[in-house]
Protein backbone atom coordinates (compact mmCIF):
# COMPACT_ATOMS: atom_id res chain seq x y z
CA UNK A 1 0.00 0.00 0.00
CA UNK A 2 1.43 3.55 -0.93
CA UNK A 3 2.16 5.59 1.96
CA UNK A 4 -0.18 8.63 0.61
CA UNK A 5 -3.36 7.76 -1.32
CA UNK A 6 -6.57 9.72 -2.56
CA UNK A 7 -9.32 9.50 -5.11
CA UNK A 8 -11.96 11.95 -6.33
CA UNK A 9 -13.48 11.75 -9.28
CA UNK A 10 -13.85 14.82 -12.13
CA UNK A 11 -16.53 15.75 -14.75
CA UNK A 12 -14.20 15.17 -17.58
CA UNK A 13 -12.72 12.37 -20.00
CA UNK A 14 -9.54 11.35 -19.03
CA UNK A 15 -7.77 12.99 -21.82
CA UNK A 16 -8.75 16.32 -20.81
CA UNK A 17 -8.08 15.16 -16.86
CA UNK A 18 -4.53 14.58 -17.78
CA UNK A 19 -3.93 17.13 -20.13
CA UNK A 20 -5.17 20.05 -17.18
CA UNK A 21 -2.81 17.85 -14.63
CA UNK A 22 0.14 18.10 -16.59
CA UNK A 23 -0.25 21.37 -18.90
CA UNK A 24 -2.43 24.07 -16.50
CA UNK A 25 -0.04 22.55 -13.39
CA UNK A 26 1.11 26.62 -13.39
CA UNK A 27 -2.77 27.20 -13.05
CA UNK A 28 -4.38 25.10 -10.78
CA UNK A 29 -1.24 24.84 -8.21
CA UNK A 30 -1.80 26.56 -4.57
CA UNK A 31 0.66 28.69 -4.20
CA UNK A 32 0.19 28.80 -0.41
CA UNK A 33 -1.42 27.49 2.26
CA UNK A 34 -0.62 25.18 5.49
CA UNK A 35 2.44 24.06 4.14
CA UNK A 36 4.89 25.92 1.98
CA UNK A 37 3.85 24.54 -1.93
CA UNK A 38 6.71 26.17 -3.69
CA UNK A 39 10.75 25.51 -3.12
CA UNK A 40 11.63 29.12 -3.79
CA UNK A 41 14.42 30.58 -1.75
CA UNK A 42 13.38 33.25 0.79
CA UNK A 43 15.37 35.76 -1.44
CA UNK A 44 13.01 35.37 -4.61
CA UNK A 45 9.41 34.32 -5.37
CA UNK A 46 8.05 31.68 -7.12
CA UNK A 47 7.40 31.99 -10.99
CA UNK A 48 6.24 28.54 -12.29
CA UNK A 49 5.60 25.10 -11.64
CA UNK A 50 5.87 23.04 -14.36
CA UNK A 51 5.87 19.05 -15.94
CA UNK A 52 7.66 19.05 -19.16
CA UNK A 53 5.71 16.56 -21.10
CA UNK A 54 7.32 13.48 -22.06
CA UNK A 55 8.99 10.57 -20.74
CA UNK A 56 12.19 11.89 -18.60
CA UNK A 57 10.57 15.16 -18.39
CA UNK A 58 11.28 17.37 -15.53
CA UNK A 59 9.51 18.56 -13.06
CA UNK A 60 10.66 21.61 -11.80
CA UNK A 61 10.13 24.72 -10.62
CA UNK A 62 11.34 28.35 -11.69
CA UNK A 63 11.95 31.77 -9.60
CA UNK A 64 11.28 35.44 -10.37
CA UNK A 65 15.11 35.79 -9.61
CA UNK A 66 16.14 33.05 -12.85
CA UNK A 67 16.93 29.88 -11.13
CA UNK A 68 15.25 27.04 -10.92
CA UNK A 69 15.15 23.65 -8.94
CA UNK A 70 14.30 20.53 -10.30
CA UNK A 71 12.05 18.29 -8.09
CA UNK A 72 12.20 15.13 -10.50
CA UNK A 73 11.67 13.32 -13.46
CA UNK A 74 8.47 11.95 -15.22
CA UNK A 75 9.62 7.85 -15.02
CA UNK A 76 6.20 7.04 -16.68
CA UNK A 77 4.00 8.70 -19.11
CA UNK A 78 1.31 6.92 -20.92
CA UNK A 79 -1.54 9.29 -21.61
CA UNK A 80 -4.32 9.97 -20.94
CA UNK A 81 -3.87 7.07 -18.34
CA UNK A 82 -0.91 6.82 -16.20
CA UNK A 83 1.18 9.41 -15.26
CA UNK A 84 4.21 8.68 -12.95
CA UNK A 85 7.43 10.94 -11.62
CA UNK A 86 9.73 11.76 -8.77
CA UNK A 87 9.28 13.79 -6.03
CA UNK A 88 12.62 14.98 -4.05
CA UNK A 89 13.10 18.17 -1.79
CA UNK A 90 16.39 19.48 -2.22
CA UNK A 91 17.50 18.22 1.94
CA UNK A 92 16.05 14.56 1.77
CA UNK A 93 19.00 12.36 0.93
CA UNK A 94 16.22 10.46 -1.79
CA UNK A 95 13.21 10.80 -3.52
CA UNK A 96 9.06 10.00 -3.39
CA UNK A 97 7.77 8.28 -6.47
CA UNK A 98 4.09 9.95 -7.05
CA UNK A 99 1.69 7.85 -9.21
CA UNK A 100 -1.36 8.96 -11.39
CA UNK A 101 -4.13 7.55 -13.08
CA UNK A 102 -6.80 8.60 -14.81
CA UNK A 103 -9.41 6.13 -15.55
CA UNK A 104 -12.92 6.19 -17.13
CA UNK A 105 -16.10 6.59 -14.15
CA UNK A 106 -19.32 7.07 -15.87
CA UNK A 107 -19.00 10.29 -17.91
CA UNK A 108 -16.20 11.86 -15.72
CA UNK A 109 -12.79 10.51 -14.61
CA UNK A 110 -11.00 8.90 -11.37
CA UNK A 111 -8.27 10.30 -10.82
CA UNK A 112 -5.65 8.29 -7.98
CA UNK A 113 -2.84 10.11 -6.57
CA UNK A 114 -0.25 7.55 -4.73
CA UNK A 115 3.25 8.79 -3.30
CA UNK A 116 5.56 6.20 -1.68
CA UNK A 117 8.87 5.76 -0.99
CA UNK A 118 9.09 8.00 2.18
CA UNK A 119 11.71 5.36 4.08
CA UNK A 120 13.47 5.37 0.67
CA UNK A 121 13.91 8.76 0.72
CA UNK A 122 15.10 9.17 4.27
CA UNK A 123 11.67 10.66 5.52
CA UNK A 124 9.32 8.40 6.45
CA UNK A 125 8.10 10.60 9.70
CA UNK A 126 6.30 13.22 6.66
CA UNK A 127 4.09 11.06 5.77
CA UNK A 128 1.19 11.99 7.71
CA UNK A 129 1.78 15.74 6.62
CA UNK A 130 1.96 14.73 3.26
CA UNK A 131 -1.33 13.05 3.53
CA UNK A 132 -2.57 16.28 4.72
CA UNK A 133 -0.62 18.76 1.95
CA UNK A 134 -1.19 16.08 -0.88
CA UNK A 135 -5.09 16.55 -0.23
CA UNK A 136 -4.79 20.08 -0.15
CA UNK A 137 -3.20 20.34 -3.58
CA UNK A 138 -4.83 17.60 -5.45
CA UNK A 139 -8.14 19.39 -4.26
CA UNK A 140 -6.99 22.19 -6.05
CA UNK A 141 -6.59 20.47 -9.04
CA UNK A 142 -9.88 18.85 -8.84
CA UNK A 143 -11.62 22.21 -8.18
CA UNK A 144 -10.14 24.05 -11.39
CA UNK A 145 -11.35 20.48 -13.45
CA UNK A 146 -14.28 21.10 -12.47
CA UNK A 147 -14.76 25.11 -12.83
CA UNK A 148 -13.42 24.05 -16.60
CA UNK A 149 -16.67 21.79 -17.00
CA UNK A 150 -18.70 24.19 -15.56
CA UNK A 151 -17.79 26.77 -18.11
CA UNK A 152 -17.98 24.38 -20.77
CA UNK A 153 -21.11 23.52 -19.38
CA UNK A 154 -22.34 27.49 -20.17
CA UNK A 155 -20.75 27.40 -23.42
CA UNK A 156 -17.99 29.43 -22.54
């Protein structure tokens, strides 16, 4: 069993439930809330937050000051279904492996978020927070999915 794991379900095909995931990341990710959501140095804000799409894609994020940090690689990409990359903050000695899919429910999607690999990574004590910050930012995503249907809905 994966050490952090959620499901919700969204009003649209998978296709478009994994494009939004991986191309409007910038969009739909909190910037803020209970736990810091962005590696930027205290110096410098963050800019974006971004999947490069492909298979050894990174994941990374940039600053309003030029740098950037890399927070993995995409290890699996198979869309519109399964979506798979590393997770590392720059002080763990490893990395999290997070795990998507996005398969058919009715006329909408399931989407399943898995992380593990917290002992791997040197960390396993965050895994509780994670369970808690995970949940916080996949909601996000799920809440802009389903303001897009919405407005699709209203022919906008």
């Amino acid at each position: 069993m994966p050490d952090v794991s959620l499901q919700e379900t969204v009003p649209l095909p998978p296709q478009a439930a994994f494009d939004i995931y991986v191309e409007q990341m910038d969009v739909w990710w909190p910037r803020q809330g209970v736990f810091p959501y962005s590696f930027a140095p205290k110096s410098t804000f963050p800019r974006h937050i971004r999947l490069e799409p492909a298979l050894n894609g990174r994941y990374y994020e940039s600053f309003s000051d030029g740098g950037e940090y890399d927070i993995g690689r995409i290890t699996v990409w198979q869309p519109p279904a399964i979506l798979r990359y590393t997770w590392q903050d720059p002080i763990w000695p490893g990395h999290t492996q997070i795990s998507l899919r996005f398969d058919p429910k009715g006329e909408g999607t399931l989407v399943t978020y898995e992380q593990d690999g917290f002992a791997g990574a040197g960390v396993p004590d965050l895994i509780p927070y994670y369970q808690i910050g995970c949940r916080q930012t996949l909601s996000a995503y799920i809440a802009h999915c389903r303001a897009i249907f919405e407005l699709q809905a209203l022919g906008r």
